[in-house]
C-alpha atoms as a PDB file:
ATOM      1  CA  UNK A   1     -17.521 -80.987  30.888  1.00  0.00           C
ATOM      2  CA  UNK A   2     -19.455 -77.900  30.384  1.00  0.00           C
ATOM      3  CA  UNK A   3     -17.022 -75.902  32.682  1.00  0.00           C
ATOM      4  CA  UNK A   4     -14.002 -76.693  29.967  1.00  0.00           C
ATOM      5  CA  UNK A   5     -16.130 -76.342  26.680  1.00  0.00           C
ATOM      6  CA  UNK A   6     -17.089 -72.766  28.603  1.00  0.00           C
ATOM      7  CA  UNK A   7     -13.183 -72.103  29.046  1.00  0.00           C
ATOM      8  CA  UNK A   8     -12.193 -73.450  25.681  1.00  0.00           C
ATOM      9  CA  UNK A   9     -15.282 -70.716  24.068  1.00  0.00           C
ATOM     10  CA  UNK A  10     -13.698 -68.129  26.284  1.00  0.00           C
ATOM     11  CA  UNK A  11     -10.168 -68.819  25.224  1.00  0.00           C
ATOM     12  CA  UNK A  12     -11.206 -69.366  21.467  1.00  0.00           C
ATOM     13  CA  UNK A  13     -13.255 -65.690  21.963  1.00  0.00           C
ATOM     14  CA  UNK A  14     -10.508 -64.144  23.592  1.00  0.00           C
ATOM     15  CA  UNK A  15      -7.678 -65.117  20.846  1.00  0.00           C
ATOM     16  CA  UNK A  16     -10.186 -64.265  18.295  1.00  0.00           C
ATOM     17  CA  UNK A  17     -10.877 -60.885  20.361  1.00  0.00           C
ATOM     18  CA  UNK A  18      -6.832 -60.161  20.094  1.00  0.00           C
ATOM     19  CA  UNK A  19      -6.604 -60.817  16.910  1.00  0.00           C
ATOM     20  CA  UNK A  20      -9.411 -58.330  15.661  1.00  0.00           C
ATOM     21  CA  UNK A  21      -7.693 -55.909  18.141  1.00  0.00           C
ATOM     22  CA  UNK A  22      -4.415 -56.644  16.736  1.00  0.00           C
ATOM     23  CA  UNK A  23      -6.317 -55.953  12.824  1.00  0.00           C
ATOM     24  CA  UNK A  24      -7.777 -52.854  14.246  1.00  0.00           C
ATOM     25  CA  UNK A  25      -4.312 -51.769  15.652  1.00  0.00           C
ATOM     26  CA  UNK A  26      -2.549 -52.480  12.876  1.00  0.00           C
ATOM     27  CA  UNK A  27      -5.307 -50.241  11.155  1.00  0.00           C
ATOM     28  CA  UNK A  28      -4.674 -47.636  13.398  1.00  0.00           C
ATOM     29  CA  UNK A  29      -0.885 -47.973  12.574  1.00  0.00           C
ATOM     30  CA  UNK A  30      -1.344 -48.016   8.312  1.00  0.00           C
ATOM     31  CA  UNK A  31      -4.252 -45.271   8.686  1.00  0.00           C
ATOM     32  CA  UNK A  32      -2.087 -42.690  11.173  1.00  0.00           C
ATOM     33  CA  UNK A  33       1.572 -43.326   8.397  1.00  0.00           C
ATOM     34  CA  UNK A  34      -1.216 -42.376   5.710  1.00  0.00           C
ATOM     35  CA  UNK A  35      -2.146 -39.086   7.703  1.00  0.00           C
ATOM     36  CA  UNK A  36       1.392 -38.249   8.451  1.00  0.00           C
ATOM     37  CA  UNK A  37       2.632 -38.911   5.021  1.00  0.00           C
ATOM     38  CA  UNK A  38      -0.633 -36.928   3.700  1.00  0.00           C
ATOM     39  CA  UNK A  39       0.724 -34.276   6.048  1.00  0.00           C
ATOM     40  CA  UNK A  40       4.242 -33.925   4.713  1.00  0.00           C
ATOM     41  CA  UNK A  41       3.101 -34.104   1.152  1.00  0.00           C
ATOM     42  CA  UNK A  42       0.815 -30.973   2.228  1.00  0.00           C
ATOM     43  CA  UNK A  43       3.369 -29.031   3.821  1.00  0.00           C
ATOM     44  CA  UNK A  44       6.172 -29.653   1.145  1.00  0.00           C
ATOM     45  CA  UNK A  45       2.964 -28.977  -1.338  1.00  0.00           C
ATOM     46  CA  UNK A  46       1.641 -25.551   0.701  1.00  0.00           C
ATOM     47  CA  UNK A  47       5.404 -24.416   0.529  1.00  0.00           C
ATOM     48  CA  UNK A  48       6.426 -24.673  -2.928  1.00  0.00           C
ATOM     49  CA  UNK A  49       2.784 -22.659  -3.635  1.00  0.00           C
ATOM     50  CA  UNK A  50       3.804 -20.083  -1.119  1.00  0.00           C
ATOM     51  CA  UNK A  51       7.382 -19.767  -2.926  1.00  0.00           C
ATOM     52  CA  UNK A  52       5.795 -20.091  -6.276  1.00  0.00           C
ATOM     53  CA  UNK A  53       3.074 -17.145  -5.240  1.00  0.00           C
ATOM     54  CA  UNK A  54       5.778 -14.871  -3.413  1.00  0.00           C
ATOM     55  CA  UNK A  55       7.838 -14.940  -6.233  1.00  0.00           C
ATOM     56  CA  UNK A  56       4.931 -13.994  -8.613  1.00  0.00           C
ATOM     57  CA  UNK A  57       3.905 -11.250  -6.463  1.00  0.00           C
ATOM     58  CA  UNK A  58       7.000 -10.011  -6.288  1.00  0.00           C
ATOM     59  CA  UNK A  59       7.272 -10.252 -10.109  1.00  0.00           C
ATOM     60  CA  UNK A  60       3.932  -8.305 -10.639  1.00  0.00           C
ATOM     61  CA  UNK A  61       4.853  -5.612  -8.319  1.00  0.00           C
ATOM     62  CA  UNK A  62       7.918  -5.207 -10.131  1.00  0.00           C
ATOM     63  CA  UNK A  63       6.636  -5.022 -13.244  1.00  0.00           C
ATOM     64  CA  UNK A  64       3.818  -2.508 -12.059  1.00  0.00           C
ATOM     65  CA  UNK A  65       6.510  -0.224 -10.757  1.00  0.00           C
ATOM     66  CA  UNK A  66       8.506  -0.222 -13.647  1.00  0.00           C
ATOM     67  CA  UNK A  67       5.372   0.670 -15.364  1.00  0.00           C
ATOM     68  CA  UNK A  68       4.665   3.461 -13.216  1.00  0.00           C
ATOM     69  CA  UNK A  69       8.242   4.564 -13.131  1.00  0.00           C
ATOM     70  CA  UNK A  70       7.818   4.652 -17.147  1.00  0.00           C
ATOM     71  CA  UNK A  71       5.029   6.706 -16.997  1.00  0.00           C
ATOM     72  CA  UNK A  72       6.833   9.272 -14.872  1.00  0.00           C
ATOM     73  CA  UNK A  73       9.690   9.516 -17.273  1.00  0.00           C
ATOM     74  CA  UNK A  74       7.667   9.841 -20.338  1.00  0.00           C
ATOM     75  CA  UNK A  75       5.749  12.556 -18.331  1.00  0.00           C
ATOM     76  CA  UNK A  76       8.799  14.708 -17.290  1.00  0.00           C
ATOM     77  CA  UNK A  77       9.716  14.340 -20.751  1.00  0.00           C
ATOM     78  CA  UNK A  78       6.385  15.616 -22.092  1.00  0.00           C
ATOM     79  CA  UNK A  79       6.735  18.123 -19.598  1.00  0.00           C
ATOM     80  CA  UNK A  80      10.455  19.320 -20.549  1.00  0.00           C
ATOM     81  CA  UNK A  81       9.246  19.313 -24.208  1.00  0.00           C
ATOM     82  CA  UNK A  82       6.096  21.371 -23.680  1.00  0.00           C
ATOM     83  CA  UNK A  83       8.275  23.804 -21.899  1.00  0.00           C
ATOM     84  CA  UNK A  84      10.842  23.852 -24.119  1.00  0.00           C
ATOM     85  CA  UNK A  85       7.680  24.386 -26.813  1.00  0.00           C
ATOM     86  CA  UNK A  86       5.865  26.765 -24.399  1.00  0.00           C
ATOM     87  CA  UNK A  87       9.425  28.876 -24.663  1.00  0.00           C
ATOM     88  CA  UNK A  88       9.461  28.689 -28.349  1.00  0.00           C
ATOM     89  CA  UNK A  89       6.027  30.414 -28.651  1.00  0.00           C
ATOM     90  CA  UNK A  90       6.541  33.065 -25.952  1.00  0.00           C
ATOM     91  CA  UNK A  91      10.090  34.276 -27.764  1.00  0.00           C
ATOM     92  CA  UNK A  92       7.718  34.131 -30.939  1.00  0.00           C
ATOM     93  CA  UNK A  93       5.122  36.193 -29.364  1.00  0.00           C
ATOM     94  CA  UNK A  94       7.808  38.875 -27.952  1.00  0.00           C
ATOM     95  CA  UNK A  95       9.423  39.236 -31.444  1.00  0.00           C
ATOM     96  CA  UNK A  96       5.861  39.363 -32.876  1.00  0.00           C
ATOM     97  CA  UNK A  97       5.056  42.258 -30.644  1.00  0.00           C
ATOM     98  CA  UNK A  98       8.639  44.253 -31.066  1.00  0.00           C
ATOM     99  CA  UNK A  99       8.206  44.231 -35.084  1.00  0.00           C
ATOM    100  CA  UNK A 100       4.415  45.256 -34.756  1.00  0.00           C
ATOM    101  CA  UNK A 101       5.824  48.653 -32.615  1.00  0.00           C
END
């Protein structure tokens, strides 16, 4: 009688033994679909920042250039009119000197 109450612990230990292994597997299972789905959500986020920053990079270097290119034209224009002024004030200066003589 001992024997079977030994085999009937075993068999009661073992089935409870499965089913904590099947909890813990099933664990496993929920806990690794988490991870993966964590993952994905990640990814998709990590790429629409990437996108999001790559365009506004590319929108601020734009925008810088255009700035710069401004700056160019507004000197070359600065330039041609202080030329144009420099030009002015020579001619005066020659006409200056021819009436003086």
């Amino acid at each position: 009688m001992a024997m079977v109450a030994a085999s009937e612990a075993e068999v009661v230990g073992t089935a409870e033994t499965e089913e904590n292994v099947q909890r813990i597997l099933l664990a496993i299972d929920n806990f690794t679909r988490k991870v993966s789905e964590m993952l994905e959500s990640g990814r998709a986020m990590f790429k629409d920042l990437a996108a999001d920053f790559e365009d506004r990079l590319c929108t601020i270097h734009k925008e810088r250039v255009e700035k710069w290119e401004e700056e160019i034209r507004e000197l070359r224009a600065r330039d041609a009119a202080n030329e144009q002024t420099r030009a002015v004030l020579h001619n005066a200066q020659l006409q200056l000197f021819h009436i003086r003589q």
